[in-house]
Protein backbone atom coordinates (compact mmCIF):
# COMPACT_ATOMS: atom_id res chain seq x y z
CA UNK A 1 127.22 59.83 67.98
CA UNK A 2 127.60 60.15 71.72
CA UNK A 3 130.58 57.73 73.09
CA UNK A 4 128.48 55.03 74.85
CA UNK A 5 127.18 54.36 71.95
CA UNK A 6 130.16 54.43 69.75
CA UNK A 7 131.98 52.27 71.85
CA UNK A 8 129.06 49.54 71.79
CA UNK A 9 129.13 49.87 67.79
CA UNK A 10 133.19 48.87 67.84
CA UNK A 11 132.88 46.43 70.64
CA UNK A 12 130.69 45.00 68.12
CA UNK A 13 132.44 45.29 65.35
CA UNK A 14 129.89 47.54 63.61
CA UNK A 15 130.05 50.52 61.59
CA UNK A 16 128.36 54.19 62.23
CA UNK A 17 124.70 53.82 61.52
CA UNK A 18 124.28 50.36 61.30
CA UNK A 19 122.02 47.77 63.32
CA UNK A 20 123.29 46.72 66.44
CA UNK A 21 123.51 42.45 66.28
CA UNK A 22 121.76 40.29 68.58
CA UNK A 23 124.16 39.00 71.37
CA UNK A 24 123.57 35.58 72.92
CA UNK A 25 122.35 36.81 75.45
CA UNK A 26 119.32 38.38 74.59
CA UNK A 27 115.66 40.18 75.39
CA UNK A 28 112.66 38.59 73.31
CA UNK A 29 110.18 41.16 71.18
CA UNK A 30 108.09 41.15 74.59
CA UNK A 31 111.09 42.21 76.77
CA UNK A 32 112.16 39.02 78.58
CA UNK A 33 115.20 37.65 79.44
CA UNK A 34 116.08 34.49 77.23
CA UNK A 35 119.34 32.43 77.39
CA UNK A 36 120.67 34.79 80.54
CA UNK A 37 123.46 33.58 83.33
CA UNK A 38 121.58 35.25 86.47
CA UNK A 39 124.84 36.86 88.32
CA UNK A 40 122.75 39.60 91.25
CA UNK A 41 124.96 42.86 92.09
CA UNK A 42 125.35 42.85 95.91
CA UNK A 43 126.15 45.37 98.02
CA UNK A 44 129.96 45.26 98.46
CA UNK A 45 132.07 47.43 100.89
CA UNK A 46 132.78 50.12 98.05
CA UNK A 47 129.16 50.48 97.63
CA UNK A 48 129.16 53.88 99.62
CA UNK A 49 131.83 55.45 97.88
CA UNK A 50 130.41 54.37 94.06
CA UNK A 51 127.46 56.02 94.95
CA UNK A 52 129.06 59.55 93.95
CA UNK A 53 130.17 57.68 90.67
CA UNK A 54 126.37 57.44 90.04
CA UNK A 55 125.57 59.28 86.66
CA UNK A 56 121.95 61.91 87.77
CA UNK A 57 119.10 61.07 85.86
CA UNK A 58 119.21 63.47 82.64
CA UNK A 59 116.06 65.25 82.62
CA UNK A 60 115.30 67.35 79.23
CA UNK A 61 112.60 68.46 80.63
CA UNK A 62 111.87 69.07 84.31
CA UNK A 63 109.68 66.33 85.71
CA UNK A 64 108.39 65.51 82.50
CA UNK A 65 111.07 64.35 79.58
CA UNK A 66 113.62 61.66 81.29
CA UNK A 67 116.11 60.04 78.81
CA UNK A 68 116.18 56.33 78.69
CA UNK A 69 112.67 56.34 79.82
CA UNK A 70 108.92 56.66 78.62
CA UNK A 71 106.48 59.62 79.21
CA UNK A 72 102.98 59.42 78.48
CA UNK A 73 101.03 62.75 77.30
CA UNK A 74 97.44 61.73 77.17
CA UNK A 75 94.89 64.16 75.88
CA UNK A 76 91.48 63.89 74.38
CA UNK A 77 90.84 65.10 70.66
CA UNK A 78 91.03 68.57 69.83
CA UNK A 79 92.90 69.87 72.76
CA UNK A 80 96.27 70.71 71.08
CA UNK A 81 98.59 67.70 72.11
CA UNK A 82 99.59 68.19 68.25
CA UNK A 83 100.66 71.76 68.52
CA UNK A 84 101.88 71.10 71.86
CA UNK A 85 104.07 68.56 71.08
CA UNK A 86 105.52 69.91 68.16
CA UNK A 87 106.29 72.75 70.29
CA UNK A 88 107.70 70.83 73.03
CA UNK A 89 110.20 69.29 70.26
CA UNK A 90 111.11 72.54 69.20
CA UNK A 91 111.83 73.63 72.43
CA UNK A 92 114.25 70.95 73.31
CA UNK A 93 116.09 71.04 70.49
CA UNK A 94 117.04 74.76 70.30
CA UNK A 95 117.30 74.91 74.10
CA UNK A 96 114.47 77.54 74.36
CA UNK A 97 112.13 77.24 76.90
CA UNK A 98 108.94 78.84 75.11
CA UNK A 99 106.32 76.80 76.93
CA UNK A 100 107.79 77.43 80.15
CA UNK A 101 108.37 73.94 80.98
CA UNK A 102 111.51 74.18 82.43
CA UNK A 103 114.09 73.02 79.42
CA UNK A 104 117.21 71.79 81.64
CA UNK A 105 119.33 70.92 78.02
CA UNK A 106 119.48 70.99 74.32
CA UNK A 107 119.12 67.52 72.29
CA UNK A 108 118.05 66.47 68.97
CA UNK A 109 114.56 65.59 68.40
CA UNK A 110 112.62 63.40 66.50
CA UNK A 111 108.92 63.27 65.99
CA UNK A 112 106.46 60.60 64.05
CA UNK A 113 103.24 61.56 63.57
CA UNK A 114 101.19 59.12 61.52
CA UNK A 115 98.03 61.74 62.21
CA UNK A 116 98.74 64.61 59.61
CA UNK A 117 100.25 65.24 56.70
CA UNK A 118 103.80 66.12 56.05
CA UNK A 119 102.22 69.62 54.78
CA UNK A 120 100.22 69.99 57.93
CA UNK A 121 103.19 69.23 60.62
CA UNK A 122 105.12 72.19 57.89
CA UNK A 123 102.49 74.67 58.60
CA UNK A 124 102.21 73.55 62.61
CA UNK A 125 106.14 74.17 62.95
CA UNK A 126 105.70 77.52 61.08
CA UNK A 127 103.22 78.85 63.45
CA UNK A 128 105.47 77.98 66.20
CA UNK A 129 108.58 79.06 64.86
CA UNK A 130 107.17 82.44 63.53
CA UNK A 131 105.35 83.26 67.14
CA UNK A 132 108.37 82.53 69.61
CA UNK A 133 110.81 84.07 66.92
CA UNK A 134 112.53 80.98 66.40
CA UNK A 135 115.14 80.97 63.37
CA UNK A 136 114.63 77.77 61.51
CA UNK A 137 117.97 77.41 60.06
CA UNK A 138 118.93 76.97 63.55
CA UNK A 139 116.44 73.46 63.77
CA UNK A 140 118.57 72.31 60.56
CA UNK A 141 120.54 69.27 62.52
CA UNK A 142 118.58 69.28 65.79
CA UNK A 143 114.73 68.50 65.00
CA UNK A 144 113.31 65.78 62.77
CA UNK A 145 109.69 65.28 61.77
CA UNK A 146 108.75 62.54 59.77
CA UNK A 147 104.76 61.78 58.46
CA UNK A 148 102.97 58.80 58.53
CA UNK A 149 99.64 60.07 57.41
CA UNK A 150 99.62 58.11 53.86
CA UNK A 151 101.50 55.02 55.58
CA UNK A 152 101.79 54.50 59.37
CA UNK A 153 105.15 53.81 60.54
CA UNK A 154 104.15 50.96 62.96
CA UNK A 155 106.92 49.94 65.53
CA UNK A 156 104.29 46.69 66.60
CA UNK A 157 102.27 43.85 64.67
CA UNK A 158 100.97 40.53 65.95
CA UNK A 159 102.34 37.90 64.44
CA UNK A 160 102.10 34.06 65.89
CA UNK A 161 99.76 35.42 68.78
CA UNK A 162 101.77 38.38 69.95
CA UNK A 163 102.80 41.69 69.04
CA UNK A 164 106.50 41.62 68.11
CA UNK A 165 108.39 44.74 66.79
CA UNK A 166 108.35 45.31 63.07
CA UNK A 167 111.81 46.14 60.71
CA UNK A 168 110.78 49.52 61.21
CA UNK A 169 111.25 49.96 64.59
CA UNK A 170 114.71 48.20 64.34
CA UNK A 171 115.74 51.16 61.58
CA UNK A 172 114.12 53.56 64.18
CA UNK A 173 116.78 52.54 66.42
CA UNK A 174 119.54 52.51 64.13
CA UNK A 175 118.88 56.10 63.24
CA UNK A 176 118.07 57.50 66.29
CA UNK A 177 121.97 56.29 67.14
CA UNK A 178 122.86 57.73 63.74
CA UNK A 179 121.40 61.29 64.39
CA UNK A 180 122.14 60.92 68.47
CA UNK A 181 118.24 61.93 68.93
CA UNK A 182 118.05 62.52 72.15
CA UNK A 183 113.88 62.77 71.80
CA UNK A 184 111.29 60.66 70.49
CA UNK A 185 107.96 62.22 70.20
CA UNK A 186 105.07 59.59 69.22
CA UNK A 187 101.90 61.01 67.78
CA UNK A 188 100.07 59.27 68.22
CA UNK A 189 100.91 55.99 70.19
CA UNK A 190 97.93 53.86 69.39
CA UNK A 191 98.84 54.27 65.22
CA UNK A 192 101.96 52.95 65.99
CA UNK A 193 100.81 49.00 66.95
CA UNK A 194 97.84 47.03 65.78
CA UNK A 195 97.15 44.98 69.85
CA UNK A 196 93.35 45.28 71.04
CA UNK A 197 94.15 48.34 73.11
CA UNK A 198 92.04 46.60 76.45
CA UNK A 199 94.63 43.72 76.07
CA UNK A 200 97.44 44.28 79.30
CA UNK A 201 99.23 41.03 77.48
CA UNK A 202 99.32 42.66 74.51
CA UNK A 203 99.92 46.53 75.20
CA UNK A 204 102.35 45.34 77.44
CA UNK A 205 104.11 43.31 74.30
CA UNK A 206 104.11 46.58 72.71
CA UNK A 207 105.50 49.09 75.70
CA UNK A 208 108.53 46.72 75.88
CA UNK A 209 109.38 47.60 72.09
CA UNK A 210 109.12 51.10 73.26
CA UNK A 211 111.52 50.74 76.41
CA UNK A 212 113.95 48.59 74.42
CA UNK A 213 113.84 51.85 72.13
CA UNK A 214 114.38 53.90 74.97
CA UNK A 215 116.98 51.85 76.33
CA UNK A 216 119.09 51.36 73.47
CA UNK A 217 119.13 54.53 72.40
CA UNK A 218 119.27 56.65 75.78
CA UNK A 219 116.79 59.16 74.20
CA UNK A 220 113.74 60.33 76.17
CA UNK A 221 110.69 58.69 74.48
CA UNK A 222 107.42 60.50 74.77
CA UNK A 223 104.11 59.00 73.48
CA UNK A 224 100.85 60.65 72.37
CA UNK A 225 97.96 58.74 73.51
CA UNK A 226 94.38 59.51 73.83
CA UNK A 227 91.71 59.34 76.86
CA UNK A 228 88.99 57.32 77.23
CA UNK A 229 85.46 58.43 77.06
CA UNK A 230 85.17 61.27 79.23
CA UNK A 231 82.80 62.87 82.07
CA UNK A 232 81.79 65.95 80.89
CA UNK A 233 81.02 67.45 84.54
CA UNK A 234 84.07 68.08 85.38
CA UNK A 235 87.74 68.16 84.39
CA UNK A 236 90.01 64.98 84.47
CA UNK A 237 92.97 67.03 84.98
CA UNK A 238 96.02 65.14 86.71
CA UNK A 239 93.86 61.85 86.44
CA UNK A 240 96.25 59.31 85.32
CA UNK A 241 93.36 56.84 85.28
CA UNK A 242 92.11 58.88 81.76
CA UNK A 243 94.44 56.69 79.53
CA UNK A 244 92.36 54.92 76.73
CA UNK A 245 93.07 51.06 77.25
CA UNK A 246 94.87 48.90 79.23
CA UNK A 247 96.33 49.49 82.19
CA UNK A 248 100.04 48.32 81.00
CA UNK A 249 100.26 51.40 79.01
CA UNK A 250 100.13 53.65 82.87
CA UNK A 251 102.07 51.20 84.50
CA UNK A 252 105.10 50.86 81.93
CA UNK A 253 105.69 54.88 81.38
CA UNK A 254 107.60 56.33 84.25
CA UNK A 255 105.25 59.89 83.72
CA UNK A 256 102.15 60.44 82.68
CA UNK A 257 100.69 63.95 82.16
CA UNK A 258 97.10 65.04 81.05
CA UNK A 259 96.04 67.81 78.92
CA UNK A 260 92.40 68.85 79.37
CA UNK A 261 90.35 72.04 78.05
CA UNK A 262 89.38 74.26 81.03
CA UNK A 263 86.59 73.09 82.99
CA UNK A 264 83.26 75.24 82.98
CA UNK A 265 84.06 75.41 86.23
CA UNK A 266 87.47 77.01 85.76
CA UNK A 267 85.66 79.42 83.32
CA UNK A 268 82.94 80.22 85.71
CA UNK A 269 85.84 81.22 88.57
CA UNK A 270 87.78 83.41 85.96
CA UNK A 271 84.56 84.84 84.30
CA UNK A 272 85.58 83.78 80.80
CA UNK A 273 82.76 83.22 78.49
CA UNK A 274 82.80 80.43 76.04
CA UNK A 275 84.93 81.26 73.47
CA UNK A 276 87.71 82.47 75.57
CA UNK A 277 87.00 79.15 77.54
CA UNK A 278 87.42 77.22 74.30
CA UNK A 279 91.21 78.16 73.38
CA UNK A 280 92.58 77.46 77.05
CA UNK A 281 93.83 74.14 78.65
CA UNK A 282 95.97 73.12 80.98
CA UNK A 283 99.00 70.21 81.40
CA UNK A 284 99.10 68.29 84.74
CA UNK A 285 101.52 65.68 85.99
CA UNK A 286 99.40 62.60 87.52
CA UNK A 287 102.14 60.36 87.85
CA UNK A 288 105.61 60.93 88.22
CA UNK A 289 108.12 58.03 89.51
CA UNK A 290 111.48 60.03 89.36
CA UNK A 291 110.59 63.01 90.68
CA UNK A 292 109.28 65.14 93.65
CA UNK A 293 105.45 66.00 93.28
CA UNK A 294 104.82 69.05 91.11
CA UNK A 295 101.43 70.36 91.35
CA UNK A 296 101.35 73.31 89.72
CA UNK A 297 98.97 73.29 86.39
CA UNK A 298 100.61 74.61 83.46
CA UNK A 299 97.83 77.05 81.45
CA UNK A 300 98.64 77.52 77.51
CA UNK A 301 95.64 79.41 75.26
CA UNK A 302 96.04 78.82 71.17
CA UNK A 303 97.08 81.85 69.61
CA UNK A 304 96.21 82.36 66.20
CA UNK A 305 99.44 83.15 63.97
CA UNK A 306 99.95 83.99 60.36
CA UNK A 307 102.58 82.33 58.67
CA UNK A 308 104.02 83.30 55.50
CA UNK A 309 101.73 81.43 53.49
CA UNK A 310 98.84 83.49 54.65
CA UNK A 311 97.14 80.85 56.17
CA UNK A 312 96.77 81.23 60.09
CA UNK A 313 97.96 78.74 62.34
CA UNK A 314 96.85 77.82 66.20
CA UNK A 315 99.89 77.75 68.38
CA UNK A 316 100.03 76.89 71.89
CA UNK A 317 101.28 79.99 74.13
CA UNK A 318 102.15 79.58 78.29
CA UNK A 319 99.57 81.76 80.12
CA UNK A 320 99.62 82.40 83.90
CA UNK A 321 96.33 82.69 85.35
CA UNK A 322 97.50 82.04 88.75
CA UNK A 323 96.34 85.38 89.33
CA UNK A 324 93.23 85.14 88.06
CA UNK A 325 92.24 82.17 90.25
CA UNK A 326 93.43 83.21 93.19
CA UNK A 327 90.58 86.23 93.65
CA UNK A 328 88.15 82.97 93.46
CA UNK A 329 89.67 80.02 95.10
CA UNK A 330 89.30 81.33 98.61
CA UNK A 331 85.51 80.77 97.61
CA UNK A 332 85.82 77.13 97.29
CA UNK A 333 83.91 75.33 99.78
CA UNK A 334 86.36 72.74 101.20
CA UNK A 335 85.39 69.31 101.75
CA UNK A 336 87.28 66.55 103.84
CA UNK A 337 88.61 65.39 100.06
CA UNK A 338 89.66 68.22 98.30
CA UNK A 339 91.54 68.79 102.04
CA UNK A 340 93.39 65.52 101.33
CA UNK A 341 94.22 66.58 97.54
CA UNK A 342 95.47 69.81 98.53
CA UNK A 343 97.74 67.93 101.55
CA UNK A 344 98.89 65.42 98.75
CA UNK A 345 100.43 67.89 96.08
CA UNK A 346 102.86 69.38 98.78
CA UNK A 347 103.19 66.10 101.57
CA UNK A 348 106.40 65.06 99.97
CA UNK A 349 107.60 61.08 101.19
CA UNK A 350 106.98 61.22 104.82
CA UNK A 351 104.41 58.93 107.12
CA UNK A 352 103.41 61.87 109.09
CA UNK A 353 103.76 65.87 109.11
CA UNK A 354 102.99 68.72 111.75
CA UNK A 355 100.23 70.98 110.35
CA UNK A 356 102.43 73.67 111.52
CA UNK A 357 104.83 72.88 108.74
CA UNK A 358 102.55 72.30 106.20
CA UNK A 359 100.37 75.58 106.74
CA UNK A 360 102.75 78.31 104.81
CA UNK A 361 102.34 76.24 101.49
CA UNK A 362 98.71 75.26 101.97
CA UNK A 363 97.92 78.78 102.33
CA UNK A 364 100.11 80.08 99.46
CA UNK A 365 98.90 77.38 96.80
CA UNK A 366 95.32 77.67 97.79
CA UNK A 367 95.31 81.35 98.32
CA UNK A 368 93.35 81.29 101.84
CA UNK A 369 93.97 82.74 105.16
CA UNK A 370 95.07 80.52 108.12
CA UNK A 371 92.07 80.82 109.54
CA UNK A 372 90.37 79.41 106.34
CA UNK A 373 93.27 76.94 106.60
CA UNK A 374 92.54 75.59 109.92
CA UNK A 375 88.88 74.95 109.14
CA UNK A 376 89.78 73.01 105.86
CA UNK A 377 92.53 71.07 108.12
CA UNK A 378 89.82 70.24 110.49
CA UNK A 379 87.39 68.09 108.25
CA UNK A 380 90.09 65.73 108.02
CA UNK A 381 88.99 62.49 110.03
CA UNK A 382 90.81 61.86 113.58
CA UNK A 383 90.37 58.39 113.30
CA UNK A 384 93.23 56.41 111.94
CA UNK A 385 90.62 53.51 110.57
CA UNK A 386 88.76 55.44 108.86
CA UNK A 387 91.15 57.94 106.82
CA UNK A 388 90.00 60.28 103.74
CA UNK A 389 91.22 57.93 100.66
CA UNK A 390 92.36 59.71 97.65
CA UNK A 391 94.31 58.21 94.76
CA UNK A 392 97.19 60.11 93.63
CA UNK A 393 97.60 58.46 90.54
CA UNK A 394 99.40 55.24 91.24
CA UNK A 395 98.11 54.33 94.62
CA UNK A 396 95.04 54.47 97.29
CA UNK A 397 96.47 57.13 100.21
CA UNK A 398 94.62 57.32 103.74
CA UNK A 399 94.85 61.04 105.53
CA UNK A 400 93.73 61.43 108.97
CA UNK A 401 94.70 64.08 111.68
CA UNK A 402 95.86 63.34 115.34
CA UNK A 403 95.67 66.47 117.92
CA UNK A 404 97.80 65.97 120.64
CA UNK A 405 97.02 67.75 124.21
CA UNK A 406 98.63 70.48 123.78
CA UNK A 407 96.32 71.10 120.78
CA UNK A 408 99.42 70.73 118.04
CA UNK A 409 97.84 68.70 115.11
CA UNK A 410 99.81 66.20 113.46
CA UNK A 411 98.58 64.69 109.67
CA UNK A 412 98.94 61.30 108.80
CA UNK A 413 99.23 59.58 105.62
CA UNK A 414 99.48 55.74 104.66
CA UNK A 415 99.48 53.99 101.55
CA UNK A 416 96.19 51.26 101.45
């Protein structure tokens, strides 16, 4: 048990393991304040000097897997957010980056999936073991899996008009402190409560029983949830908006990533037919509230592996067709949108930038020349009242361009 939470167990008198008490003052099961003396911090003349006391937020993963906080993986059926999160779990907790995410530390791992069997999730890790060469004796006291597929494991249940959190997820608690998990993996989130998922009042009742999870127990929580109906035209990649439900469920995770199949589009660009087409999709981050932008799609293609049973097993594998794509995105016909888009994934926090400074990275993410560069640059609007909008996931953003005289242009960006 890590020591912040050992001390809280003796300054409570407890023992190792058991259920922290209820203090008097208290959160309700929808997150609230209740019986608190309101006491603000202020800003006092040591506050420049504690700032280097400040603990950095402990990512797992890079931009994706925070501890203390929420991440929301949402994915339509049949994609592979099973296999993929499995793996992801897997990853963290021997401290082997096999899906290339960027795995900054080790830390015990827990997943709850109340979609497949306890056989299933067996043959799953198997696959994924067996094709990165993982040993599993060394997963002994770092990764957990548990199965709800006979009986859900439900953290939420209304009772007298609201969701409130169930014994269950009170034991959840108590042995992710017992175990020091440092991951909880949800799969997925909407078997987990029982609220009418277009109810914000009542998916937000259930989010706070996840971030009291996440903040008593310090652990990175990352939930499985599933899309809405989609548009088959095109891809939804990066689209936070994709979430099933409510809105509270976006608004109370601090990340949200997508994982969609490749577009026909995509497939058309890299000449894959439809089979190859079939076993490739992609992760995108479409909101991120800790952390710089990050752009970049992350490609994986299901493998086919044959575990010892002789039964083979699809397991996600990290595939870079970067250079695939770039022999056909210089063929993309630009419009004053995709312009913005492009601007968006590398802008960074400022009001305003010089195209000069921005015209290096453009050209290296999209693959064009400058040339091509300049005449993308240049469908941006010049007036200031009537920017290109785009939505980058958890706002409206206005982009317009401003030449000066000596013919230096300068973009522009505002939130609407």
């Amino acid at each position: 048990m890590n020591a912040i939470n050992k001390k809280a167990l003796v300054a409570g008198k407890q023992t190792k393991g058991s259920i922290p008490k209820g203090q008097t003052n208290h959160t309700t099961g929808n997150g609230y304040i209740k019986n608190s003396t309101f006491n603000p911090a202020t800003v006092s003349k040591n506050f420049t000097a504690d700032i280097a006391n400040i603990p950095p937020r402990e990512w797992l993963v890079d931009h994706l897997c925070l501890k203390a906080y929420i991440t929301g993986l949402v994915a339509p059926g049949g994609v592979g957010k099973s296999s993929l999160a499995l793996a992801l779990g897997i990853s963290v907790a021997s401290n082997n980056d096999i899906l290339n995410l960027g795995v900054r530390k080790q830390a015990n791992v827990l997943i709850i999936n109340n979609e497949d069997s306890l056989d299933e999730l067996k043959r799953r890790i198997a696959g994924i073991t067996t094709q990165f060469g993982i040993c599993t004796s060394s997963l002994e006291k770092t990764f957990f899996y548990k199965s709800g597929y006979e009986k859900k494991y439900m953290l939420s249940e209304m009772s007298e008009g609201c969701q409130k959190e169930t014994a269950f997820a009170a034991d959840l608690i108590k042995y992710m402190l017992d175990k020091e998990i440092g991951l909880l993996i949800v799969d997925p989130f909407v078997s987990t409560h029982n609220a009418p998922e277009n109810d914000n009042t009542a998916m937000d009742q259930v989010m706070s029983i996840y971030r009291k999870i996440a903040a008593k127990t310090g652990a990175a929580v990352t939930l499985i949830h599933h899309t809405r109906k989609q548009d088959t035209k095109g891809s939804s990649a990066g689209n936070a908006d994709i979430a099933r439900g409510a809105s509270a469920f976006k608004d109370a995770v601090r990340v949200v990533a997508t994982l969609t199949p490749m577009s026909k589009d995509e497939a058309k660009a890299l000449t894959f037919d439809a089979q190859k087409r079939s076993r490739h999709f992609r992760l995108d981050l479409a909101k991120q509230n800790f952390s710089p932008a990050c752009v970049n799609a992350w490609w994986f293609r299901m493998e086919s592996c044959l575990i010892d049973n002789g039964e083979h097993v699809g397991v996600p594998v990290p595939v870079n067709l970067k250079p695939l794509f770039s022999n056909s995105v210089s063929k993309v016909k630009w419009s004053d949108l995709s312009v913005a888009e492009a601007l968006e994934r590398i802008f960074g926090n400022a009001a305003s930038r010089d195209w000069k400074s921005l015209l290096p990275q453009f050209m290296t993410d999209n693959q064009v020349a400058s040339t091509s560069a300049y005449g993308a640059i240049e469908l941006l609007s010049e007036d200031p009242n009537k920017p290109t909008i785009i939505n980058n996931g958890n706002e409206d953003l206005g982009y317009w361009r401003m030449k000066s005289p000596r013919g230096f242009i300068k973009i522009n960006r505002k939130a609407l």
